[in-house]
C-alpha atoms as a PDB file:
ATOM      1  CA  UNK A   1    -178.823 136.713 -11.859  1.00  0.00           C
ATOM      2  CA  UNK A   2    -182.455 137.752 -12.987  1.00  0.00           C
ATOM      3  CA  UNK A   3    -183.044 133.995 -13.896  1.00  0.00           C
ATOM      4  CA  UNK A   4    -182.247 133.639 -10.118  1.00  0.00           C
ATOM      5  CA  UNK A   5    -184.157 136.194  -8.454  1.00  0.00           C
ATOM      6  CA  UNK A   6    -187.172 135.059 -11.156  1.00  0.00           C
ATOM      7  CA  UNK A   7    -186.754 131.123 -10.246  1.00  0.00           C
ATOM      8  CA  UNK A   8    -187.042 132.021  -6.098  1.00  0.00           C
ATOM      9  CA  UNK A   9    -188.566 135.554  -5.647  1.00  0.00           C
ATOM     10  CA  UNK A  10    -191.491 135.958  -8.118  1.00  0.00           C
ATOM     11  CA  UNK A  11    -193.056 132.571  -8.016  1.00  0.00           C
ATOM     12  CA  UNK A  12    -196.038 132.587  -6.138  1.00  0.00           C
ATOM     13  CA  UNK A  13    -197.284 129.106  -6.483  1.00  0.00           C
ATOM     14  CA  UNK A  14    -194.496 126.179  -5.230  1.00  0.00           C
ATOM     15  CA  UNK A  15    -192.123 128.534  -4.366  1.00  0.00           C
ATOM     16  CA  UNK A  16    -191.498 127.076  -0.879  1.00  0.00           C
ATOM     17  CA  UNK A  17    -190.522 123.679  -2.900  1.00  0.00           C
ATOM     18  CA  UNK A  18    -187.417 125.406  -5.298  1.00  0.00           C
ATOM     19  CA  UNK A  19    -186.361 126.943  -1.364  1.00  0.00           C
ATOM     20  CA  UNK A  20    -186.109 123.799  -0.282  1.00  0.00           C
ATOM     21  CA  UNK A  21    -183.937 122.198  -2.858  1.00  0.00           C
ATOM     22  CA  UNK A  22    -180.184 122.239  -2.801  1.00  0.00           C
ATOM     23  CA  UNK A  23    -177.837 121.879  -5.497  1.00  0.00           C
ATOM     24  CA  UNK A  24    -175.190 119.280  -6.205  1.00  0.00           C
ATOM     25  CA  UNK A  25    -173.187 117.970  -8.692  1.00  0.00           C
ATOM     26  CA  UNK A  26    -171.313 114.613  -9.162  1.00  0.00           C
ATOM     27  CA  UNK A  27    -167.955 113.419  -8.559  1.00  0.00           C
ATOM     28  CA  UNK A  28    -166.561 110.839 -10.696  1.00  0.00           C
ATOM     29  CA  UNK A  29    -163.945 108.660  -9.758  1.00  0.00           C
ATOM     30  CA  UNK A  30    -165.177 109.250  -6.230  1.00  0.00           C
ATOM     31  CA  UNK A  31    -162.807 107.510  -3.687  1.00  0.00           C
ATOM     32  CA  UNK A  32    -160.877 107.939  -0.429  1.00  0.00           C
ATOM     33  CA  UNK A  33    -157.786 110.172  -0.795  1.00  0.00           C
ATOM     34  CA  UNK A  34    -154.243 109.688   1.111  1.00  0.00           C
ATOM     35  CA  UNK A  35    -155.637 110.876   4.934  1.00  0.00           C
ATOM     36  CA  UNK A  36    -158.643 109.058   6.361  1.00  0.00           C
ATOM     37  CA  UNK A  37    -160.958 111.736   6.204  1.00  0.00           C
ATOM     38  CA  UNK A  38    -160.353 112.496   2.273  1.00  0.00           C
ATOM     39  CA  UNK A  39    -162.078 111.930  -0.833  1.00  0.00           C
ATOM     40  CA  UNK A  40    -161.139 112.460  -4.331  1.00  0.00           C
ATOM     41  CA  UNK A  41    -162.988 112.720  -7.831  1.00  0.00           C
ATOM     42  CA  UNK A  42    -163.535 115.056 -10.293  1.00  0.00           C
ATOM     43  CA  UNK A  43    -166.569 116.867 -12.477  1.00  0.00           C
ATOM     44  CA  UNK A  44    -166.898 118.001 -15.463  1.00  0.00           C
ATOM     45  CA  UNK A  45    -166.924 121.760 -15.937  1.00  0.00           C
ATOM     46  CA  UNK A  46    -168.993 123.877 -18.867  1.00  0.00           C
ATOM     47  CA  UNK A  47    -166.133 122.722 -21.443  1.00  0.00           C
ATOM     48  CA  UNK A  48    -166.489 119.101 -20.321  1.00  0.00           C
ATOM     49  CA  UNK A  49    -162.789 119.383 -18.785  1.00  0.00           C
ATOM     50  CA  UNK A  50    -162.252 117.432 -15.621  1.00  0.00           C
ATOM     51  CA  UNK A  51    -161.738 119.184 -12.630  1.00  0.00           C
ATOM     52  CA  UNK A  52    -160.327 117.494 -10.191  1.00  0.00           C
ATOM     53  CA  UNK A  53    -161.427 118.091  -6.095  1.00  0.00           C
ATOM     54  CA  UNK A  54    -159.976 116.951  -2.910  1.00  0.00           C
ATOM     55  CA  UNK A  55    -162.286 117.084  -0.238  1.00  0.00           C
ATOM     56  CA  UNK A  56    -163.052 116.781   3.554  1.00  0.00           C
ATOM     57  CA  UNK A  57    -165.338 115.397   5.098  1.00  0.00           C
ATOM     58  CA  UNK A  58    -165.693 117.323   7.676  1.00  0.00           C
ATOM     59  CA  UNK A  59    -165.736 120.279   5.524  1.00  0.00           C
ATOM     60  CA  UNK A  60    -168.082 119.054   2.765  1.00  0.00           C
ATOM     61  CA  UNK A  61    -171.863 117.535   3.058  1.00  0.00           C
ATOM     62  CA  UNK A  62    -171.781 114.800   0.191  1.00  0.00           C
ATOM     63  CA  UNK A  63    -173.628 110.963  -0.274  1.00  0.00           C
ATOM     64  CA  UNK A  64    -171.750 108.105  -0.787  1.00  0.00           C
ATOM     65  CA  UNK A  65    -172.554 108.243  -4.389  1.00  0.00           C
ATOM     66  CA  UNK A  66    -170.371 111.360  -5.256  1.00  0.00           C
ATOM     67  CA  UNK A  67    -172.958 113.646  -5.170  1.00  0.00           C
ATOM     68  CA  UNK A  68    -171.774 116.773  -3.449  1.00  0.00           C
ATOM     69  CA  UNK A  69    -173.626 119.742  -2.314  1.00  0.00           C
ATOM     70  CA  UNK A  70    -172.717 123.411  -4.303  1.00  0.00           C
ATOM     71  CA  UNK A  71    -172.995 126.953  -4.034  1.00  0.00           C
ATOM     72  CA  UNK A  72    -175.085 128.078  -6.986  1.00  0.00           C
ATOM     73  CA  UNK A  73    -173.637 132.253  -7.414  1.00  0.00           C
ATOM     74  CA  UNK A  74    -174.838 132.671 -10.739  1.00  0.00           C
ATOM     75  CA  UNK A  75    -176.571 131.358 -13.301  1.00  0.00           C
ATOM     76  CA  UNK A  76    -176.359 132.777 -17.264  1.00  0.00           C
ATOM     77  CA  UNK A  77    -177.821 131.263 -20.111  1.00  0.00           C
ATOM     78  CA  UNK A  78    -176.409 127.689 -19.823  1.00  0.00           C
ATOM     79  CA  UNK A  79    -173.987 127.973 -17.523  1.00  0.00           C
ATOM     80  CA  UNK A  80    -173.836 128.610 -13.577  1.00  0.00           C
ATOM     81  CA  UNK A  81    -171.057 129.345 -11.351  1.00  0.00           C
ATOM     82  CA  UNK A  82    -170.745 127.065  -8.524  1.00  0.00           C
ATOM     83  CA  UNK A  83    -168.343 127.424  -5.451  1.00  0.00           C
ATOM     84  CA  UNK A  84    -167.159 123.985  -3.720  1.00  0.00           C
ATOM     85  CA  UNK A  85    -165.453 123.513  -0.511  1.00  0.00           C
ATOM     86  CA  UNK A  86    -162.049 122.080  -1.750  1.00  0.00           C
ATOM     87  CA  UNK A  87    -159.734 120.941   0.870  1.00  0.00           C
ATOM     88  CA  UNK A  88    -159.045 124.013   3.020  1.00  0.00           C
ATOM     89  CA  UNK A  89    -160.328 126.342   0.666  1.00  0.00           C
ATOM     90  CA  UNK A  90    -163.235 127.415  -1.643  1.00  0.00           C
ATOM     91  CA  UNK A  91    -162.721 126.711  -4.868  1.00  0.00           C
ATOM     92  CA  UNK A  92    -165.264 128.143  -7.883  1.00  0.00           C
ATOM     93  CA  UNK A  93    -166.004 126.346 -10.893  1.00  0.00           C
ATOM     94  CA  UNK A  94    -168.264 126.518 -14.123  1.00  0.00           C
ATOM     95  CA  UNK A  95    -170.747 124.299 -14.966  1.00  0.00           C
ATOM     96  CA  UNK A  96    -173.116 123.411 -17.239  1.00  0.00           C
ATOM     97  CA  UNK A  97    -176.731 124.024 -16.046  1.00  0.00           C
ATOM     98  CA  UNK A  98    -178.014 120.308 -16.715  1.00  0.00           C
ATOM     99  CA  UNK A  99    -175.197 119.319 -14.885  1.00  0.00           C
ATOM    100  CA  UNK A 100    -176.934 120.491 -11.705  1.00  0.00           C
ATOM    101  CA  UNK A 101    -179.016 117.794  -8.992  1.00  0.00           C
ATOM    102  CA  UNK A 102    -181.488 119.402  -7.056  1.00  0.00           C
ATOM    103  CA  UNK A 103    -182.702 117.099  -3.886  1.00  0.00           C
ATOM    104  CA  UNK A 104    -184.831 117.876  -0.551  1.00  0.00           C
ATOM    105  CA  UNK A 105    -182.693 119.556   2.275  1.00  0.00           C
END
């Protein structure tokens, strides 16, 4: 958490820019799912496992790529602990770091 508070609190300079960035991570094998307003894929989590997500549109802001937007909670050392909007529910996962995407809201 102090890497957190350090990467948006106590930078003066370009601080505005990292506040304006939001996280993502891919999906492989990103496709539509059995109802119309699915998709499927999966990422890889901090042990390189697949995890495998089911989500909906309506309930998830992702590109056509399989890039989907994340909750960062936590981040320690290499790892960060995301939360993703599977199906009807939040689902938490951990990831590697350098797995992360950071675009322009």
């Amino acid at each position: 958490m102090k890497f957190i508070n350090w990467l948006f609190n106590d930078l003066s300079e370009g601080q505005d820019i990292l506040q304006n960035k939001t996280p993502h991570i891919q999906l492989y094998d990103f496709k539509e799912g059995l109802f119309p307003n699915e998709k499927i894929g999966y990422y890889l989590d901090s042990d390189g496992q697949k995890k495998y997500i089911e989500i909906q549109r309506c309930n998830s802001n992702f590109t056509q790529e399989g890039l989907l937007e994340v909750k960062v909670c936590e981040i320690e050392g290499d790892k960060a602990l995301i939360q993703v909007c599977n199906e009807w529910k939040i689902d938490n996962g951990i990831i590697k770091t350098s797995d992360l995407k950071y675009f322009s809201k």
